[in-house]
PDB file of N, CA and C in Angstrom:
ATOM      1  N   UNK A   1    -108.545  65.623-125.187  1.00  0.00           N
ATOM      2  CA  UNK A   1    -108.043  66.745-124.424  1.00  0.00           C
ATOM      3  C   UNK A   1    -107.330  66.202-123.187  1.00  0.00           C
ATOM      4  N   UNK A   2    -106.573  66.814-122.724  1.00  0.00           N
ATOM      5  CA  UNK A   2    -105.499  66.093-121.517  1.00  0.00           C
ATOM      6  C   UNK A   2    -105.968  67.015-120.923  1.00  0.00           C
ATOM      7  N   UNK A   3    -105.809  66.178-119.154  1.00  0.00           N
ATOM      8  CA  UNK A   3    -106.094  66.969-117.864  1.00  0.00           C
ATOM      9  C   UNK A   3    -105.299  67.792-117.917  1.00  0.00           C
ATOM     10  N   UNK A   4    -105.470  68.844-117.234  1.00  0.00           N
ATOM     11  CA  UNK A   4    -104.621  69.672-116.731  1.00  0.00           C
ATOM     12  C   UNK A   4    -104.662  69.341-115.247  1.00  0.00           C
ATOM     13  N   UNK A   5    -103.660  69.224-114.764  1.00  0.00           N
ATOM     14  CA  UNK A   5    -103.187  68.402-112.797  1.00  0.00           C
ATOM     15  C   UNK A   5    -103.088  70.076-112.148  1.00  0.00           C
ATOM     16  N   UNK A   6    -103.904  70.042-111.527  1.00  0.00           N
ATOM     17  CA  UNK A   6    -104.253  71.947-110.754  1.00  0.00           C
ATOM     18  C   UNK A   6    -103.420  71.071-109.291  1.00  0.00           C
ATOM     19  N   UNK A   7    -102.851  72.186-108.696  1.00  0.00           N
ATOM     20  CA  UNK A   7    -102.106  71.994-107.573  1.00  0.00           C
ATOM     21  C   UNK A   7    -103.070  72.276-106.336  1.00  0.00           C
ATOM     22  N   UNK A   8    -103.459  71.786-105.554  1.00  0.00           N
ATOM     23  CA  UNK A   8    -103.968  71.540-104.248  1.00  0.00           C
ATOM     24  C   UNK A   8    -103.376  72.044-103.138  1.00  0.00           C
ATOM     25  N   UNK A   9    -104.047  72.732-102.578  1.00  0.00           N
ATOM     26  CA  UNK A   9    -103.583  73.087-100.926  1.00  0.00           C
ATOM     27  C   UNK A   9    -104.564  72.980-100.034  1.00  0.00           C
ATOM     28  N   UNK A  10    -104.084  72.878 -98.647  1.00  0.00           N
ATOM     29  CA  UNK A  10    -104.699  72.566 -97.382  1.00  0.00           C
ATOM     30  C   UNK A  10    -104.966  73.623 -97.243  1.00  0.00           C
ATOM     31  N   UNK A  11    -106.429  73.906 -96.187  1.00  0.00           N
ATOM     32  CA  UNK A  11    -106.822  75.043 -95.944  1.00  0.00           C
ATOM     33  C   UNK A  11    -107.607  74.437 -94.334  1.00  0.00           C
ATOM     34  N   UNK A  12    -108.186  75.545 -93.520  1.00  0.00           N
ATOM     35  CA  UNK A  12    -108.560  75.076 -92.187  1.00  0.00           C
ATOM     36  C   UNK A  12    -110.031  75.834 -92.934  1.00  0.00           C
ATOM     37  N   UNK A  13    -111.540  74.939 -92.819  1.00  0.00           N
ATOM     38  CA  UNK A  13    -112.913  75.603 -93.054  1.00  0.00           C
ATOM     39  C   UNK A  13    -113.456  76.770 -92.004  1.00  0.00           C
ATOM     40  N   UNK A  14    -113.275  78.223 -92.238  1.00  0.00           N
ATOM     41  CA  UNK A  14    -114.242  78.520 -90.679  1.00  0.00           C
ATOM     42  C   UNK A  14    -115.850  78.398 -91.302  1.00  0.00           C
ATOM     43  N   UNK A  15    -116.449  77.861 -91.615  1.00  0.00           N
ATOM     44  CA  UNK A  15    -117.609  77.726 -91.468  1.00  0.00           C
ATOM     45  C   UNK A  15    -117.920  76.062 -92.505  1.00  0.00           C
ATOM     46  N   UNK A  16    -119.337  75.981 -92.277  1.00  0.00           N
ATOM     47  CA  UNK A  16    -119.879  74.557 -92.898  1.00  0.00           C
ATOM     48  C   UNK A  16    -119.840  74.703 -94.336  1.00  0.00           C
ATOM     49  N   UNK A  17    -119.268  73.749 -95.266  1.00  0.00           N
ATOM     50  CA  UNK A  17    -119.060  74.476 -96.482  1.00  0.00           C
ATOM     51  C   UNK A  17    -118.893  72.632 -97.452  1.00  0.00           C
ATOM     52  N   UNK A  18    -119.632  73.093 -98.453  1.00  0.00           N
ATOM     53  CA  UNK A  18    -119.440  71.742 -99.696  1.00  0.00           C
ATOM     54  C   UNK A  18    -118.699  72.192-100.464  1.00  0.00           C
ATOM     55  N   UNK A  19    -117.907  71.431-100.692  1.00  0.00           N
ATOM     56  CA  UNK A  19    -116.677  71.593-101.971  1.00  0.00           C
ATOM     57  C   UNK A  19    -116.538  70.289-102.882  1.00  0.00           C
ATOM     58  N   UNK A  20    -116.948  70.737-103.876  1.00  0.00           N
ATOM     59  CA  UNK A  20    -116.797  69.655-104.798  1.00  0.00           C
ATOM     60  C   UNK A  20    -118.036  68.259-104.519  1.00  0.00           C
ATOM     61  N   UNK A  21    -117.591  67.318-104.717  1.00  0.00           N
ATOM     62  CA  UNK A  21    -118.717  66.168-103.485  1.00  0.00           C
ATOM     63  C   UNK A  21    -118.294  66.127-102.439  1.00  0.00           C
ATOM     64  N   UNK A  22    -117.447  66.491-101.208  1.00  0.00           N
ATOM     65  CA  UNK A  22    -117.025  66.383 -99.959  1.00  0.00           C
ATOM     66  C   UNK A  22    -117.767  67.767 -99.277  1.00  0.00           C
ATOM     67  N   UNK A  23    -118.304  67.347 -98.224  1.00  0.00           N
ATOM     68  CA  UNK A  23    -119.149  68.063 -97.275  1.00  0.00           C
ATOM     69  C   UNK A  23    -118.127  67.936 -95.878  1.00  0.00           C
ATOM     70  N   UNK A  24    -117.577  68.892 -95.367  1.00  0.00           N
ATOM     71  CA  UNK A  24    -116.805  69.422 -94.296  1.00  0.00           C
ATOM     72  C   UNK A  24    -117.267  70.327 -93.299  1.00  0.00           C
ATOM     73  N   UNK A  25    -117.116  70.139 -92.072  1.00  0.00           N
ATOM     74  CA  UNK A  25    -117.882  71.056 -91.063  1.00  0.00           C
ATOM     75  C   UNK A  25    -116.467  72.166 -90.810  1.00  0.00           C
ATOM     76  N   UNK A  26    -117.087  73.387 -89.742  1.00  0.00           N
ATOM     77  CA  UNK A  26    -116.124  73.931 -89.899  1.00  0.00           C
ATOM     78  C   UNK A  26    -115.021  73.788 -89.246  1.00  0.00           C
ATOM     79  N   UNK A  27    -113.687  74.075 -88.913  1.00  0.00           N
ATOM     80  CA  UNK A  27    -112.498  73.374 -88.159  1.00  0.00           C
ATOM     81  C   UNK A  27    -112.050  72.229 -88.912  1.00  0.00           C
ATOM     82  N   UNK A  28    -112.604  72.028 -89.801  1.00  0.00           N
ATOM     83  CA  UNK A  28    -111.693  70.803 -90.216  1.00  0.00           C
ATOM     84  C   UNK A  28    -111.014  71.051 -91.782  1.00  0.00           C
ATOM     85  N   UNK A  29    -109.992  70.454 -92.129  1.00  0.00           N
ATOM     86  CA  UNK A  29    -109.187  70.390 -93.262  1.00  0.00           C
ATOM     87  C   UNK A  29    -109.927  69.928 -94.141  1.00  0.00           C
ATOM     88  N   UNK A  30    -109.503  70.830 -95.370  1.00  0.00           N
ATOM     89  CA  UNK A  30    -110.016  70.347 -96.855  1.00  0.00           C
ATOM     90  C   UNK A  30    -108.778  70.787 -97.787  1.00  0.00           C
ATOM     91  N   UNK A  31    -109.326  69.957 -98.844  1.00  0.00           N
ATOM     92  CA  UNK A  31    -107.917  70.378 -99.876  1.00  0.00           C
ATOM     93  C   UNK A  31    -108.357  70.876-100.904  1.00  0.00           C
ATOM     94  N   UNK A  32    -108.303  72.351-101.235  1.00  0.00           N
ATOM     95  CA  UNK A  32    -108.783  72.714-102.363  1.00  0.00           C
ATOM     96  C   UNK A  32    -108.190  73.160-103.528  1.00  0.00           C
ATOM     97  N   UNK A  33    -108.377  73.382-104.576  1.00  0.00           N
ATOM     98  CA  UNK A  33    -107.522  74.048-105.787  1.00  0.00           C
ATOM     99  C   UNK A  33    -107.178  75.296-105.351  1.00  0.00           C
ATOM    100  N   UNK A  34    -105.720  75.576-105.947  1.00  0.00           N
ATOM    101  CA  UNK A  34    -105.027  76.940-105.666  1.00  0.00           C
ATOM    102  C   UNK A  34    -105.675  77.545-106.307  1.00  0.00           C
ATOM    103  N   UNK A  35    -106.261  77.911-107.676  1.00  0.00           N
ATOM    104  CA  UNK A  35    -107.185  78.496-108.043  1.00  0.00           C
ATOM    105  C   UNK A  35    -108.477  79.072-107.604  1.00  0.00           C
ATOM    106  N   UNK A  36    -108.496  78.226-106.106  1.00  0.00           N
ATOM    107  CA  UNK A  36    -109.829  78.506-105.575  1.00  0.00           C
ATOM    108  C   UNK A  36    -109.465  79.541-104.627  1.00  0.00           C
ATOM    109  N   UNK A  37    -108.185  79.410-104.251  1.00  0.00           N
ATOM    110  CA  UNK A  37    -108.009  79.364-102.888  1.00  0.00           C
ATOM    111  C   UNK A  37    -108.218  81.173-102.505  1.00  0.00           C
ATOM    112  N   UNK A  38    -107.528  82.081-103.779  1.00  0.00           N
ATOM    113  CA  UNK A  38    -108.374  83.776-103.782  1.00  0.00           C
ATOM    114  C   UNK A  38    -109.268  83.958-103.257  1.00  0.00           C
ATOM    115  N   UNK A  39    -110.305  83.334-104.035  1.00  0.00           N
ATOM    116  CA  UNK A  39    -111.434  83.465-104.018  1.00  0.00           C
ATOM    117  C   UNK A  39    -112.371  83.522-102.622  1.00  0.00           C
ATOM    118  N   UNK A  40    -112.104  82.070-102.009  1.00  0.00           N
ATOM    119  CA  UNK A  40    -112.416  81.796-100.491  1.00  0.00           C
ATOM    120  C   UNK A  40    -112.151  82.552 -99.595  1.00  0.00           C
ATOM    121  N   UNK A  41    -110.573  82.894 -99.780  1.00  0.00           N
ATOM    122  CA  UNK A  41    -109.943  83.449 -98.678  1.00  0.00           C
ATOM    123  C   UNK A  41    -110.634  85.189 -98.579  1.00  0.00           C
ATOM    124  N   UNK A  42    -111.148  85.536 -99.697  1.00  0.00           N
ATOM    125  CA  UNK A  42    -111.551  86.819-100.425  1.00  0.00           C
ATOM    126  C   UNK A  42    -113.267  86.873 -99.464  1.00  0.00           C
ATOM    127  N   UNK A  43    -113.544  85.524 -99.625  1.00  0.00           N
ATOM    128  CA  UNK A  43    -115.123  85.780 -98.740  1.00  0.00           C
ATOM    129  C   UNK A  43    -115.130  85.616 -97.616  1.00  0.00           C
ATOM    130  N   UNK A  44    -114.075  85.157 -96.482  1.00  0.00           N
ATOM    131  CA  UNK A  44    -113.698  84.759 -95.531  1.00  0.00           C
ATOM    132  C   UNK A  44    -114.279  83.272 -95.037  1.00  0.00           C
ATOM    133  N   UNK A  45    -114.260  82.364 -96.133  1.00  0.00           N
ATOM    134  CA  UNK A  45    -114.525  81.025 -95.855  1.00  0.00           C
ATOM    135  C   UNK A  45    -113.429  80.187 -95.442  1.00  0.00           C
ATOM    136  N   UNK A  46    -112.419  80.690 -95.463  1.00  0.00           N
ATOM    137  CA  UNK A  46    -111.133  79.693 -95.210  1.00  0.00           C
ATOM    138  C   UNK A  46    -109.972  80.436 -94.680  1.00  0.00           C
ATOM    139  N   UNK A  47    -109.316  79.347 -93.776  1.00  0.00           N
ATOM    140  CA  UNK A  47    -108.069  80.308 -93.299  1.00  0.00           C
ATOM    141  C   UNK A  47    -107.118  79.615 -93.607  1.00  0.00           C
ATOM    142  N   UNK A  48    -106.281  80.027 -94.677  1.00  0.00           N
ATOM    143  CA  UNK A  48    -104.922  79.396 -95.077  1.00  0.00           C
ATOM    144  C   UNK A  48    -103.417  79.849 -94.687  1.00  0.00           C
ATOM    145  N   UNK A  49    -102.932  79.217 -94.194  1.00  0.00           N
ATOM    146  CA  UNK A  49    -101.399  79.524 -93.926  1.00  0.00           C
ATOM    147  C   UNK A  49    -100.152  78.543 -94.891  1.00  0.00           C
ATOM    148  N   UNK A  50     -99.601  79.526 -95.720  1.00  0.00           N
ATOM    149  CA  UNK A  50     -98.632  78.884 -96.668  1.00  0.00           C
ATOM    150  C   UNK A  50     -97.551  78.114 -95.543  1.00  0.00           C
ATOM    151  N   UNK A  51     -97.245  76.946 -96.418  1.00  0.00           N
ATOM    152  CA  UNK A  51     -96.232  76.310 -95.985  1.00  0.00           C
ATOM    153  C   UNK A  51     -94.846  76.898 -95.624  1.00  0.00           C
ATOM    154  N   UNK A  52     -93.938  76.998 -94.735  1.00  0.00           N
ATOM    155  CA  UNK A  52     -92.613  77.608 -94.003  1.00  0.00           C
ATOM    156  C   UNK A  52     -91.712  76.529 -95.101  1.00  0.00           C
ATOM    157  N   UNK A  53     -91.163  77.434 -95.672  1.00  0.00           N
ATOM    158  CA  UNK A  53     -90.217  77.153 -96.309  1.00  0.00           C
ATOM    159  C   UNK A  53     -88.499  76.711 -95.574  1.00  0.00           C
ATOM    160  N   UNK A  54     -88.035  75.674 -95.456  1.00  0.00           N
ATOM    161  CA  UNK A  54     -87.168  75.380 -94.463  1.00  0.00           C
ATOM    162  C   UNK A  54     -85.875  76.107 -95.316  1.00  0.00           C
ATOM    163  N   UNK A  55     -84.682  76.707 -94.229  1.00  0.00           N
ATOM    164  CA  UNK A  55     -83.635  77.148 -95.401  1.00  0.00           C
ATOM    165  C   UNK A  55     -82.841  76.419 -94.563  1.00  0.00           C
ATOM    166  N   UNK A  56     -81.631  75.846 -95.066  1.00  0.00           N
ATOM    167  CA  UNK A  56     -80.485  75.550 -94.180  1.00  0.00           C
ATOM    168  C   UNK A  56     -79.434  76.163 -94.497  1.00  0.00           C
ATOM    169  N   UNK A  57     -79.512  76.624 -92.654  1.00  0.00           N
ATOM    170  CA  UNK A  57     -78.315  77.747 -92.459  1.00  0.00           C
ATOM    171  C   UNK A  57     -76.929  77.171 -91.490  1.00  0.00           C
ATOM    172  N   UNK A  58     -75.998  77.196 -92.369  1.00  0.00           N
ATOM    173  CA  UNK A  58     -74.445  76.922 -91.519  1.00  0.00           C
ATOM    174  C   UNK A  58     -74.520  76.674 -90.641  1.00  0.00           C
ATOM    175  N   UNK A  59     -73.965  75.561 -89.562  1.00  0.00           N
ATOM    176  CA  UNK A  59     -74.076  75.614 -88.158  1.00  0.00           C
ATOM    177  C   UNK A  59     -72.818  76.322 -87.566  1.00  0.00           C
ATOM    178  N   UNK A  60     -71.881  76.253 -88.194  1.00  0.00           N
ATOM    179  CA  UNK A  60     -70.553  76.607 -88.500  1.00  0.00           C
ATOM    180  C   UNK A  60     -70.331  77.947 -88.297  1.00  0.00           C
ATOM    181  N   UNK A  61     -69.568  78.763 -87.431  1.00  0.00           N
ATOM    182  CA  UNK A  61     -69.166  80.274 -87.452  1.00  0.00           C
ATOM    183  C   UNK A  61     -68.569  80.763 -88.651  1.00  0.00           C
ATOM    184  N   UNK A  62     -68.686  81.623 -89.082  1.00  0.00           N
ATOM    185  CA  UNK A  62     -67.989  82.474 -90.831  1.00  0.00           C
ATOM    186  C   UNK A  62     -66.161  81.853 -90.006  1.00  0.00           C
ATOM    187  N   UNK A  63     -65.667  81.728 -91.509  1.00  0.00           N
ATOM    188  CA  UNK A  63     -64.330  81.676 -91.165  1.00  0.00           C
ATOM    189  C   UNK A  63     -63.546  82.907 -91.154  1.00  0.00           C
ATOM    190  N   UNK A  64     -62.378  83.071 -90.012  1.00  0.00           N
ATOM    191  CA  UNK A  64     -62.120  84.307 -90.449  1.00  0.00           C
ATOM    192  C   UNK A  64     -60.676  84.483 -90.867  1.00  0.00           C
TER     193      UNK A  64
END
């Protein structure tokens, strides 16, 4: 059977929490499965903020 590679995101812990074998206090970064990440955010164990998507915009005035 082949892994399946689950995508990971950063999250900030508000409280003391084991994930997986890594034990994290609260305030500090963990990286958990996006799959998880509903779930947590759903019990208020974690505070996640999605990544800012950069756009690049013209520096240039419209031509007229």
């Amino acid at each position: 059977m082949a892994a399946v590679k689950e995508t990971m995101v950063e999250v900030t812990l508000k409280l003391n929490m084991k994930y997986d074998n890594e034990i994290k206090k609260a305030g500090e970064k963990l990286k958990i499965r996006e799959s998880d990440l509903k779930e947590l955010q759903g019990k208020g164990y974690i505070s996640y903020i999605p990544p800012v998507q950069n756009q690049q915009t013209s520096q240039n005035p419209p031509s007229k």
